[in-house]
C-alpha atoms as a PDB file:
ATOM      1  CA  UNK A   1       0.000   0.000   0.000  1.00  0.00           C
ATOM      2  CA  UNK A   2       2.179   3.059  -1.168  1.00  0.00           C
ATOM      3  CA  UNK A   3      -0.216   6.030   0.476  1.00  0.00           C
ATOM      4  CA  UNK A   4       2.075   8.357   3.039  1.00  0.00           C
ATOM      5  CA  UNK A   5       2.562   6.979   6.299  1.00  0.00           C
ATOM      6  CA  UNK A   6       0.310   8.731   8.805  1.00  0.00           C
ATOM      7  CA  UNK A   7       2.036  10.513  11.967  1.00  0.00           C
ATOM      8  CA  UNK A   8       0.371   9.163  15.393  1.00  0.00           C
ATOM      9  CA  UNK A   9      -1.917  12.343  16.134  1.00  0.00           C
ATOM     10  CA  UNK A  10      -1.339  11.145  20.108  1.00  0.00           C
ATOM     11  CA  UNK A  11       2.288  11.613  19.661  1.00  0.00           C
ATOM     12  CA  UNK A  12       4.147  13.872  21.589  1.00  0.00           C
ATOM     13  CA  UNK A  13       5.912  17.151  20.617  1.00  0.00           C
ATOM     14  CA  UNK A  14       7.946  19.032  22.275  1.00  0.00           C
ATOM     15  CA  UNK A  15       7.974  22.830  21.818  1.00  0.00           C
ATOM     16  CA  UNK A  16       9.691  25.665  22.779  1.00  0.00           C
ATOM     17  CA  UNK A  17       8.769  29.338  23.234  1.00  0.00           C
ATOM     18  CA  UNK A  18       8.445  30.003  19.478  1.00  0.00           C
ATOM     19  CA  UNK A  19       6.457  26.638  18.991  1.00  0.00           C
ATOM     20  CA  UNK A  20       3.937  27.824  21.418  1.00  0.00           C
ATOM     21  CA  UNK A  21       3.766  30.961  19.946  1.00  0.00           C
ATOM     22  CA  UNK A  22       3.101  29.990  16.751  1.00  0.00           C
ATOM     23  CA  UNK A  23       0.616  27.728  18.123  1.00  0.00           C
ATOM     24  CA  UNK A  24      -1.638  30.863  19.860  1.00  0.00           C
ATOM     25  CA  UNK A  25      -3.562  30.421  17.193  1.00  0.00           C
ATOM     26  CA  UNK A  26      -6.976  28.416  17.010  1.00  0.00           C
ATOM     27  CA  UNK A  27      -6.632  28.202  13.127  1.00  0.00           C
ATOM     28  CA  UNK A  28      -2.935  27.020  13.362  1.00  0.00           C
ATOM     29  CA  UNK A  29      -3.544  24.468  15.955  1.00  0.00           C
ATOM     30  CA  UNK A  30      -6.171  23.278  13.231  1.00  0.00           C
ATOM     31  CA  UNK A  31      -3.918  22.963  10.241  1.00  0.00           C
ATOM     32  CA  UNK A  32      -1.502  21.033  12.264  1.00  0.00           C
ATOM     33  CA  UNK A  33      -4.329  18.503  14.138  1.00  0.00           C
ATOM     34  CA  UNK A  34      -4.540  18.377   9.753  1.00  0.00           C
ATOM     35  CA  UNK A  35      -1.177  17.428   8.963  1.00  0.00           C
ATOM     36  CA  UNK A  36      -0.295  15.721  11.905  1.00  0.00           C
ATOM     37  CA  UNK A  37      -3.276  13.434  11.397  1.00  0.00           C
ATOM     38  CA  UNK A  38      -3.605  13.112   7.421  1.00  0.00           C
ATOM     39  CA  UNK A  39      -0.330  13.609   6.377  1.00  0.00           C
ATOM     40  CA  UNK A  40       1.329  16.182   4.118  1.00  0.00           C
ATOM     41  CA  UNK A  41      -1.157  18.292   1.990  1.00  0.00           C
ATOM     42  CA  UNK A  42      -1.475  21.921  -0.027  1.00  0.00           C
ATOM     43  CA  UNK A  43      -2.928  24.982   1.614  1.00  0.00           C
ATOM     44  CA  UNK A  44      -5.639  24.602  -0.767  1.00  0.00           C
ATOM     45  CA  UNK A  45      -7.129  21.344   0.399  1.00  0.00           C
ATOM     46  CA  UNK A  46      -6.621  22.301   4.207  1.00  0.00           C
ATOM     47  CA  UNK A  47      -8.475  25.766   3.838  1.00  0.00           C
ATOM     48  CA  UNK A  48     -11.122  23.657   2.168  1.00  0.00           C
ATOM     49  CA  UNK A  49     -11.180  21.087   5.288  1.00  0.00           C
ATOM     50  CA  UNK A  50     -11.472  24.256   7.819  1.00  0.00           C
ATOM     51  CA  UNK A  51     -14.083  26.487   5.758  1.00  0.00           C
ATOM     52  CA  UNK A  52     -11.322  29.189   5.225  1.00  0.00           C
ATOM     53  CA  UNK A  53      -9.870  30.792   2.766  1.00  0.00           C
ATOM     54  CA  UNK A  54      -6.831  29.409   0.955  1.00  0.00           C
ATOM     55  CA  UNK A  55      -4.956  32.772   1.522  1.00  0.00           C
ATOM     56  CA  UNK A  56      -5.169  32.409   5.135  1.00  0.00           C
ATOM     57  CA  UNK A  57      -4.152  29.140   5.839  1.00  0.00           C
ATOM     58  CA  UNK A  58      -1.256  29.393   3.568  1.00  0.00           C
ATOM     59  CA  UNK A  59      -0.436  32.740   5.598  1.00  0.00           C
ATOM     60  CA  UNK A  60      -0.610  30.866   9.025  1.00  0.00           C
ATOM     61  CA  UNK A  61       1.542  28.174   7.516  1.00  0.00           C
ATOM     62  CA  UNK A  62       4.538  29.519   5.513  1.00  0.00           C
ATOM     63  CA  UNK A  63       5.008  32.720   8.439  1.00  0.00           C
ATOM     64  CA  UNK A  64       3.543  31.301  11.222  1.00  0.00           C
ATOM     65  CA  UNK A  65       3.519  27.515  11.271  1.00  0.00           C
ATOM     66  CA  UNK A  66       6.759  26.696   9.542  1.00  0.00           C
ATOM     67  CA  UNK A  67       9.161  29.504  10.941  1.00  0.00           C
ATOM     68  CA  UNK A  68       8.589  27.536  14.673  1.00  0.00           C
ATOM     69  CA  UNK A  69       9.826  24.444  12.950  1.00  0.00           C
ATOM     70  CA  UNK A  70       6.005  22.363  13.737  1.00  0.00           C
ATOM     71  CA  UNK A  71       6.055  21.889   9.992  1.00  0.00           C
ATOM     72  CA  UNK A  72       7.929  21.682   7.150  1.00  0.00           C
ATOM     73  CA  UNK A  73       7.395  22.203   3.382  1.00  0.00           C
ATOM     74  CA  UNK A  74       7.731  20.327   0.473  1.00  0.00           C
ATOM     75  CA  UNK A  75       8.237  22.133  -2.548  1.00  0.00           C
ATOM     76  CA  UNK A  76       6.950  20.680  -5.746  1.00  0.00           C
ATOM     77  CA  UNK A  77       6.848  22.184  -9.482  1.00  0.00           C
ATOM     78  CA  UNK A  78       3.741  24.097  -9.022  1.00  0.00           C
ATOM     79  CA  UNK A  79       2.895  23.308  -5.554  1.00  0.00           C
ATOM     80  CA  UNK A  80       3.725  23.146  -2.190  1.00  0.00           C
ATOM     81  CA  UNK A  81       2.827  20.447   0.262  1.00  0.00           C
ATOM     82  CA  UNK A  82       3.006  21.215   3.634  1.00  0.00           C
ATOM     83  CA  UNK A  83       4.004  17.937   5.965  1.00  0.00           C
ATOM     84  CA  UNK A  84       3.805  17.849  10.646  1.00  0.00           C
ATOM     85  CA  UNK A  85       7.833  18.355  11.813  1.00  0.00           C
ATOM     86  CA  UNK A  86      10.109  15.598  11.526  1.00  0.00           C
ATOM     87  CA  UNK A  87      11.544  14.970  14.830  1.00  0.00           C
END
């Protein structure tokens, strides 16, 4: 079965000042609950998920989200996919 292999949403993380920071957010705790629990996806398809705008969440994730290291980014030719923190 060759989908992505799905990050434990139970796991543990452990965060620093900046992490919970970036985390102050209801809409960014969202996106990564998202990522964390379906794997890596486009801003696109996890504003549609939330009932927000695609502008937004890809705001909260390439300044907010991925400068506190809870996510990272993987770019693509036209896209970016945006994947929970490798620890």
């Amino acid at each position: 079965m060759g989908g992505p292999k799905r990050q434990d949403p139970e796991a543990e993380v452990a965060l620093d000042a900046k992490g919970l920071r970036a985390l102050a957010h209801p809409v960014r705790v969202q996106l990564v609950e998202l990522l964390r629990t379906y794997g890596p996806s486009t801003a696109t398809r996890l504003a549609a998920r939330l009932g927000i705008t695609s502008g937004n969440a890809s705001y909260r994730l390439k300044l907010s989200l991925a400068t506190a290291a809870s996510i990272g980014r993987i770019s693509g030719a036209r896209t970016s996919h945006f994947r929970p923190a490798v620890k």
